[in-house]
N, C-alpha and C. Protein backbone atom coordinates (compact mmCIF):
# COMPACT_ATOMS: atom_id res chain seq x y z
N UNK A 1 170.86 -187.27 -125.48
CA UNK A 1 171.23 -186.90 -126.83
C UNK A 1 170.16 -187.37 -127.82
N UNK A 2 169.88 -188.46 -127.57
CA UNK A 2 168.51 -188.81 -128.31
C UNK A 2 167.75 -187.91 -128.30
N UNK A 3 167.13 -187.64 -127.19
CA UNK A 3 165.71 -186.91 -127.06
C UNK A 3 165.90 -185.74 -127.48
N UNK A 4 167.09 -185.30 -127.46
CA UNK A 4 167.38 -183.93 -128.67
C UNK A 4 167.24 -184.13 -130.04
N UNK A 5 168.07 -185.46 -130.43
CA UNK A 5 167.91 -185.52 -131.53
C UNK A 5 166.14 -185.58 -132.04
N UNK A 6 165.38 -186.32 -130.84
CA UNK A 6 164.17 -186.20 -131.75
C UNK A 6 163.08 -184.80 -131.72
N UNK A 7 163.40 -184.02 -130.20
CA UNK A 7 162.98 -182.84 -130.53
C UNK A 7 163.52 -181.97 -131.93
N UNK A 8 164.57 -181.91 -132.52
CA UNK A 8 164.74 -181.34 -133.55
C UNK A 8 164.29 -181.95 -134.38
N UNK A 9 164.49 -182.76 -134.89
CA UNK A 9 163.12 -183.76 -136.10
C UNK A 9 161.82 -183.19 -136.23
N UNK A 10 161.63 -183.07 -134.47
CA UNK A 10 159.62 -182.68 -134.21
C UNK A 10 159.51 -181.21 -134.75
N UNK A 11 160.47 -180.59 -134.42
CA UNK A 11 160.79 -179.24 -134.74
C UNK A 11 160.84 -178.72 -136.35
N UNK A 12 161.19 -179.82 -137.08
CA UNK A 12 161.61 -179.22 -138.32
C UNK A 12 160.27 -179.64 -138.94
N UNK A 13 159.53 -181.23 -138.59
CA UNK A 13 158.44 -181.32 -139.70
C UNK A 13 157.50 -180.51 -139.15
N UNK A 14 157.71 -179.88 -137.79
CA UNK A 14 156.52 -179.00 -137.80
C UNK A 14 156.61 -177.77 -138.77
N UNK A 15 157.70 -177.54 -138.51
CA UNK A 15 158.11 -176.24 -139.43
C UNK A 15 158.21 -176.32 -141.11
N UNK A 16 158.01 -177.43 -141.15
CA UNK A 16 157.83 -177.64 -142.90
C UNK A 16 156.27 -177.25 -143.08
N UNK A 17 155.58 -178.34 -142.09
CA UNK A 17 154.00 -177.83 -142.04
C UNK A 17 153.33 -176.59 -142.43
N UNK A 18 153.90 -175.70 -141.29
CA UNK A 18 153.48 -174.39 -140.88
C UNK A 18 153.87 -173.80 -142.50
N UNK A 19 154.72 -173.81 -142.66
CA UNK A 19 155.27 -173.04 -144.49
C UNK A 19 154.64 -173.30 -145.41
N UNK A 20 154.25 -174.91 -145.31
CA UNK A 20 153.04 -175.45 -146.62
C UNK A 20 151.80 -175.05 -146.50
N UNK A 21 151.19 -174.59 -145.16
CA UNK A 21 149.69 -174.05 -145.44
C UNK A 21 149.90 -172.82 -145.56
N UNK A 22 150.77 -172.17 -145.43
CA UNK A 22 150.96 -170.36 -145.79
C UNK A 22 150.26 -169.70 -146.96
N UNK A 23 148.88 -169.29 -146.75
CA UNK A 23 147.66 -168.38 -148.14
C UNK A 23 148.91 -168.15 -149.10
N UNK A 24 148.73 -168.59 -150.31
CA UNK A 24 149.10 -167.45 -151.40
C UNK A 24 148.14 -166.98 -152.44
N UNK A 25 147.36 -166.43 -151.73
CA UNK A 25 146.10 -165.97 -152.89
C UNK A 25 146.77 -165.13 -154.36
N UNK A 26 145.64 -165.68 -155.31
CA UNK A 26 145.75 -165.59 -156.39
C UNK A 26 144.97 -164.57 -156.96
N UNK A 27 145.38 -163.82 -158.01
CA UNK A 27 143.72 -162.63 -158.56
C UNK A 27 143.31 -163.35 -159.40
N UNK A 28 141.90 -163.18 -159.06
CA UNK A 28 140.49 -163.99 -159.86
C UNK A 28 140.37 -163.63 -161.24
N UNK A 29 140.03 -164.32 -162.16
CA UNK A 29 140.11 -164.22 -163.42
C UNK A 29 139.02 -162.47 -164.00
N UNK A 30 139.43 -162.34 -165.13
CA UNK A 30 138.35 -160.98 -165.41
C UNK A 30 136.73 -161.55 -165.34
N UNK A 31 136.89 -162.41 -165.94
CA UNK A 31 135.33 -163.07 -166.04
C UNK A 31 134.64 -163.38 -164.40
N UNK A 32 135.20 -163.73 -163.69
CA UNK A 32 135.43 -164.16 -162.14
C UNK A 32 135.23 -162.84 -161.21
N UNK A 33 135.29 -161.89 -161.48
CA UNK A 33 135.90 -160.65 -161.33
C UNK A 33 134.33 -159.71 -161.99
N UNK A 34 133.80 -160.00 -162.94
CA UNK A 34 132.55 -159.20 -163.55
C UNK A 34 131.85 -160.04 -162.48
N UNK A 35 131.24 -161.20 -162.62
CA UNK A 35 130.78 -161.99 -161.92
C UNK A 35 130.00 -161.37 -160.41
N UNK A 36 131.42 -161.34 -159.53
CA UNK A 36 131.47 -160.77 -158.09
C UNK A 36 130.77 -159.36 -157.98
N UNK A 37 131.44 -158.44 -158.96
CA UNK A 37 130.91 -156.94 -159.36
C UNK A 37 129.30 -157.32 -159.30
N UNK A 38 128.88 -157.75 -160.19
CA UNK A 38 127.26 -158.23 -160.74
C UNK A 38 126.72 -158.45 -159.23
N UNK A 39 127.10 -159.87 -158.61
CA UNK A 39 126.48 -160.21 -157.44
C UNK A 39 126.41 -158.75 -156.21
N UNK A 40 127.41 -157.79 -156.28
CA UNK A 40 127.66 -157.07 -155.31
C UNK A 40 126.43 -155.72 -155.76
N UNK A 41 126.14 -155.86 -157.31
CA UNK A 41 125.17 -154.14 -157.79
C UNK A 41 125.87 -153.38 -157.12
N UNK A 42 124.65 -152.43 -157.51
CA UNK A 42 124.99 -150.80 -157.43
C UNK A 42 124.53 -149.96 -156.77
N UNK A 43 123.55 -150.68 -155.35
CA UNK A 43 122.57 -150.45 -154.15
C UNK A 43 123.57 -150.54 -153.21
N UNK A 44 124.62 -150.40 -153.00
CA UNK A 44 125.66 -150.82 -152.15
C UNK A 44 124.96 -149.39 -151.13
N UNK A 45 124.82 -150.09 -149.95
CA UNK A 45 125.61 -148.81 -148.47
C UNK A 45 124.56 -147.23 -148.61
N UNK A 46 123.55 -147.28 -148.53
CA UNK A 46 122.63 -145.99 -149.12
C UNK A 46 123.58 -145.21 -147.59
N UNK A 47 124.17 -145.88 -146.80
CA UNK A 47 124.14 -144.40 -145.61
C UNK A 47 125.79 -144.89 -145.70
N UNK A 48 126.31 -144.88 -147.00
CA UNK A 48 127.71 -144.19 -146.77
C UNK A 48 128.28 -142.71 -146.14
N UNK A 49 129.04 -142.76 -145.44
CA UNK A 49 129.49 -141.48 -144.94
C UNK A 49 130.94 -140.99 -145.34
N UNK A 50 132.12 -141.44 -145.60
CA UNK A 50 132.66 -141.20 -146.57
C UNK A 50 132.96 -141.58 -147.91
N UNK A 51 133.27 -140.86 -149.10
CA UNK A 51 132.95 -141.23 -150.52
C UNK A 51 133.50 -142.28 -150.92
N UNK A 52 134.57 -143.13 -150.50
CA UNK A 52 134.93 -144.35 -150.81
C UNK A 52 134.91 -144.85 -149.33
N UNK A 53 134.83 -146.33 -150.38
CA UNK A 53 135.69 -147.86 -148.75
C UNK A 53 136.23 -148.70 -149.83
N UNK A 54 137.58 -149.16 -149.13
CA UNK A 54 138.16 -149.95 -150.15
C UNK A 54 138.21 -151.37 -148.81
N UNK A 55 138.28 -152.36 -148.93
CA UNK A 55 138.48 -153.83 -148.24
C UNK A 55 139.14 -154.84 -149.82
N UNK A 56 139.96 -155.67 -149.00
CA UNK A 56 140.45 -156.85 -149.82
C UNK A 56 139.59 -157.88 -149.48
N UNK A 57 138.71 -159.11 -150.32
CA UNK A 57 138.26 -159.99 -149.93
C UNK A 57 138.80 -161.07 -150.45
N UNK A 58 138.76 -162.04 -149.55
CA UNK A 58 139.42 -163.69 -149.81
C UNK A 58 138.73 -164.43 -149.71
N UNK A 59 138.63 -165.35 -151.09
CA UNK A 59 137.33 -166.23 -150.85
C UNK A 59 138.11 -167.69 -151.86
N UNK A 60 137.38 -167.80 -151.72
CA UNK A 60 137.66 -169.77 -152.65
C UNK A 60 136.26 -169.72 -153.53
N UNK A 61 136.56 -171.00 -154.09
CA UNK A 61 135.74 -171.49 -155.28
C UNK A 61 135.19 -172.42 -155.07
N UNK A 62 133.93 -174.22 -154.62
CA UNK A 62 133.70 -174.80 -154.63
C UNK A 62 133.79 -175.62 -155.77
N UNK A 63 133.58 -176.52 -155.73
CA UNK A 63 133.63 -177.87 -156.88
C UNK A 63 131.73 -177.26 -157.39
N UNK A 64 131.15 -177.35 -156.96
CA UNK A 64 129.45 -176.45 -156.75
C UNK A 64 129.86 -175.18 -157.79
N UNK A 65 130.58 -174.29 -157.82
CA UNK A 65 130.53 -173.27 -158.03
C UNK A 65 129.75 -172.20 -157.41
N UNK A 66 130.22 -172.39 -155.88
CA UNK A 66 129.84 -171.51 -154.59
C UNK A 66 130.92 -170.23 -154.24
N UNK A 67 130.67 -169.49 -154.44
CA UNK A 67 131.53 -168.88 -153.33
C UNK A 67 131.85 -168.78 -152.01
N UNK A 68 132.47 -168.82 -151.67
CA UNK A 68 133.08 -169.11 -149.88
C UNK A 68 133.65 -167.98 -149.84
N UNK A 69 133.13 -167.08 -149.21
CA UNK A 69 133.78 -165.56 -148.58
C UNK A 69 134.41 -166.06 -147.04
N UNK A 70 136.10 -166.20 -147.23
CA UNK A 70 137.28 -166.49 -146.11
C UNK A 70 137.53 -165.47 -145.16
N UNK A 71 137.58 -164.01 -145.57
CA UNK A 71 137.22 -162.91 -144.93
C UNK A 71 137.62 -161.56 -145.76
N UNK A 72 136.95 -160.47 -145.08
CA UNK A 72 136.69 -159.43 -145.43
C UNK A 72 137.65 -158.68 -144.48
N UNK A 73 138.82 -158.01 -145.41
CA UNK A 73 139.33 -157.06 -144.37
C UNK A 73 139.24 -155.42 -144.89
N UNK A 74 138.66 -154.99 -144.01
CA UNK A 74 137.66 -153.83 -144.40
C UNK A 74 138.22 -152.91 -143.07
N UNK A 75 138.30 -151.03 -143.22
CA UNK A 75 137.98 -150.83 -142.03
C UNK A 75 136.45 -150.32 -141.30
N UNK A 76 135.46 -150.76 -141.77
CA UNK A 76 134.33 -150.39 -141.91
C UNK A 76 133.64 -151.57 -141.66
N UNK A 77 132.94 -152.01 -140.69
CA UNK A 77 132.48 -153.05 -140.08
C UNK A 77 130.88 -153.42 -141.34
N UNK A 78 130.21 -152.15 -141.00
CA UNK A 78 129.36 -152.27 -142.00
C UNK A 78 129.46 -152.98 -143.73
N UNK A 79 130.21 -152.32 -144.09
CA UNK A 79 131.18 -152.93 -145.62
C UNK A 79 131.29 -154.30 -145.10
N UNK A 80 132.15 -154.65 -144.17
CA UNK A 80 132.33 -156.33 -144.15
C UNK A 80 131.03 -156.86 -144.48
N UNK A 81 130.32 -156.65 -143.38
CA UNK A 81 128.77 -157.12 -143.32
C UNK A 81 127.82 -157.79 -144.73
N UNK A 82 128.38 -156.41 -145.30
CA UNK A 82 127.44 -156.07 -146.85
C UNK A 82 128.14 -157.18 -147.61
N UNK A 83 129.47 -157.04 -148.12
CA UNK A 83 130.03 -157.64 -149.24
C UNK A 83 130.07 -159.39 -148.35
N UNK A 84 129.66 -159.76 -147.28
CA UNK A 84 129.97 -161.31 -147.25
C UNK A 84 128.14 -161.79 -147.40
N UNK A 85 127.00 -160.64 -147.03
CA UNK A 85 125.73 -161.03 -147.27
C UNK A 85 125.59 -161.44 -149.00
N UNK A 86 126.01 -160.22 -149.46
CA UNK A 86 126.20 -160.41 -150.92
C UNK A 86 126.86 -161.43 -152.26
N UNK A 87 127.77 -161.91 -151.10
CA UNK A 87 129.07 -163.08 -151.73
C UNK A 87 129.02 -163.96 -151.31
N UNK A 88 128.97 -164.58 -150.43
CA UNK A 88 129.15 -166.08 -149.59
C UNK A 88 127.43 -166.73 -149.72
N UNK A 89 128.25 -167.65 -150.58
CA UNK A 89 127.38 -169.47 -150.66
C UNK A 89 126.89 -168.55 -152.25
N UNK A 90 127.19 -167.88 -153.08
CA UNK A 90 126.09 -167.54 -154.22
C UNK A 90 126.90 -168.20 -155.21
N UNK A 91 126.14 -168.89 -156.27
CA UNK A 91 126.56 -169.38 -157.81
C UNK A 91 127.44 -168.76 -158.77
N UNK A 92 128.67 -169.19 -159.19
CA UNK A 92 129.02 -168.27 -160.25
C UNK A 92 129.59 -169.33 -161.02
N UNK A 93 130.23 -169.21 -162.55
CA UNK A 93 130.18 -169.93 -163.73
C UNK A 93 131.95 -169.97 -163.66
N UNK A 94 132.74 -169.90 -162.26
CA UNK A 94 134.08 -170.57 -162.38
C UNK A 94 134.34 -171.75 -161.94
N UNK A 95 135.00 -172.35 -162.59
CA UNK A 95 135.44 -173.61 -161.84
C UNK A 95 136.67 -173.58 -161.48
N UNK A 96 137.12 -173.73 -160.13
CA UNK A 96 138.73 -173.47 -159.57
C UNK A 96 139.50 -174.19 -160.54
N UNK A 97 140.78 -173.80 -160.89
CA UNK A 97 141.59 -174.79 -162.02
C UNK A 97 142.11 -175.82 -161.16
N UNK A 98 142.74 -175.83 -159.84
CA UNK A 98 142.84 -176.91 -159.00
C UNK A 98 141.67 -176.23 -157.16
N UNK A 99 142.14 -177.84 -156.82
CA UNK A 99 141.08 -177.83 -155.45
C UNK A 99 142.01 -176.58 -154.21
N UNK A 100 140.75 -175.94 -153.91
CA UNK A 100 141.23 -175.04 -152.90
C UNK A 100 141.83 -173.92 -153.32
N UNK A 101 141.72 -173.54 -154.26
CA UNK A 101 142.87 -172.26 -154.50
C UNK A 101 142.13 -171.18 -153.60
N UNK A 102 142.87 -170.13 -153.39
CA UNK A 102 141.87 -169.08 -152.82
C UNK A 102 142.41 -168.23 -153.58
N UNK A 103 141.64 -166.44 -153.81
CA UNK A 103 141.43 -166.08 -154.61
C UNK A 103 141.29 -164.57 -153.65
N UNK A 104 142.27 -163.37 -153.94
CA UNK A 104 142.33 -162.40 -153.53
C UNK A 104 141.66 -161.24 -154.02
N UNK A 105 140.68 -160.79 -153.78
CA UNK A 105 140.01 -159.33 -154.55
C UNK A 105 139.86 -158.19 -153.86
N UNK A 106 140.94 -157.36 -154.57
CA UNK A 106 140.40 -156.10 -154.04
C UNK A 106 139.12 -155.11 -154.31
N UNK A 107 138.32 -154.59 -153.57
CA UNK A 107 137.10 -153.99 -153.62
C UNK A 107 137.11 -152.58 -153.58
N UNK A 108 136.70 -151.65 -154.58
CA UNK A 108 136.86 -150.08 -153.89
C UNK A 108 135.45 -149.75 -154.12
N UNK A 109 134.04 -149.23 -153.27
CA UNK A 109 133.21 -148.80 -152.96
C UNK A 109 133.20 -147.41 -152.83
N UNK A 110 132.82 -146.84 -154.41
CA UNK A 110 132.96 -145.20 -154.35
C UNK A 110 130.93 -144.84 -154.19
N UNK A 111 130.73 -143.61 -153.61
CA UNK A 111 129.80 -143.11 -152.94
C UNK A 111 129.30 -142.58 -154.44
N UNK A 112 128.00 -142.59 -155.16
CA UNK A 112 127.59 -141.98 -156.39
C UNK A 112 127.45 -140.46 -155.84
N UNK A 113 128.06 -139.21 -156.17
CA UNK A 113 127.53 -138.18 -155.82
C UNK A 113 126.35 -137.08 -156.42
């Protein structure tokens, strides 16, 4: 009966755990948001093949004011490629309001015709 009782104990603070690190990304400020646009230009993908790609990217903020690209979910392997060469480790003028937040952006990549 013990050893039940303490498997359920083990059971529950694990399960408190698992709930407290659960992402709740946040959308990046407008300024935060021009920023990313800027770093990404307007040379994007010369051998696009269809006229848009849209991917969500998740990234964080450093105490540095680094970007940390968390990942790229894209269905276009290439696009991943591009937007984490372009984003990850570069300077920008936010400072996270607390440590670690992460920061959800959606991306839509239209083809100039």
């Amino acid at each position: 009966m013990k050893s039940l009782k303490l498997f359920v104990l083990a059971l529950a603070l694990f399960t408190i755990n698992v709930s407290a690190t659960t992402l709740n990304p946040v959308k990046p400020t407008d300024e935060l948001r021009f920023e990313i646009v800027d770093l990404i230009g307007t040379n994007y993908m010369t051998e696009m093949v269809a006229d848009q790609y849209n991917a969500d990217v998740l990234f964080t903020v450093t105490a540095n004011k680094e970007l940390i690209v968390l990942s790229v979910d894209s269905d276009n392997d290439q696009l991943e490629s591009y937007l984490k060469a372009k984003l990850n480790y570069k300077k920008v003028n936010h400072r996270p309001s607390k440590f670690g937040e992460i920061y959800l952006l959606p991306v839509k990549m239209v083809k100039d015709l």
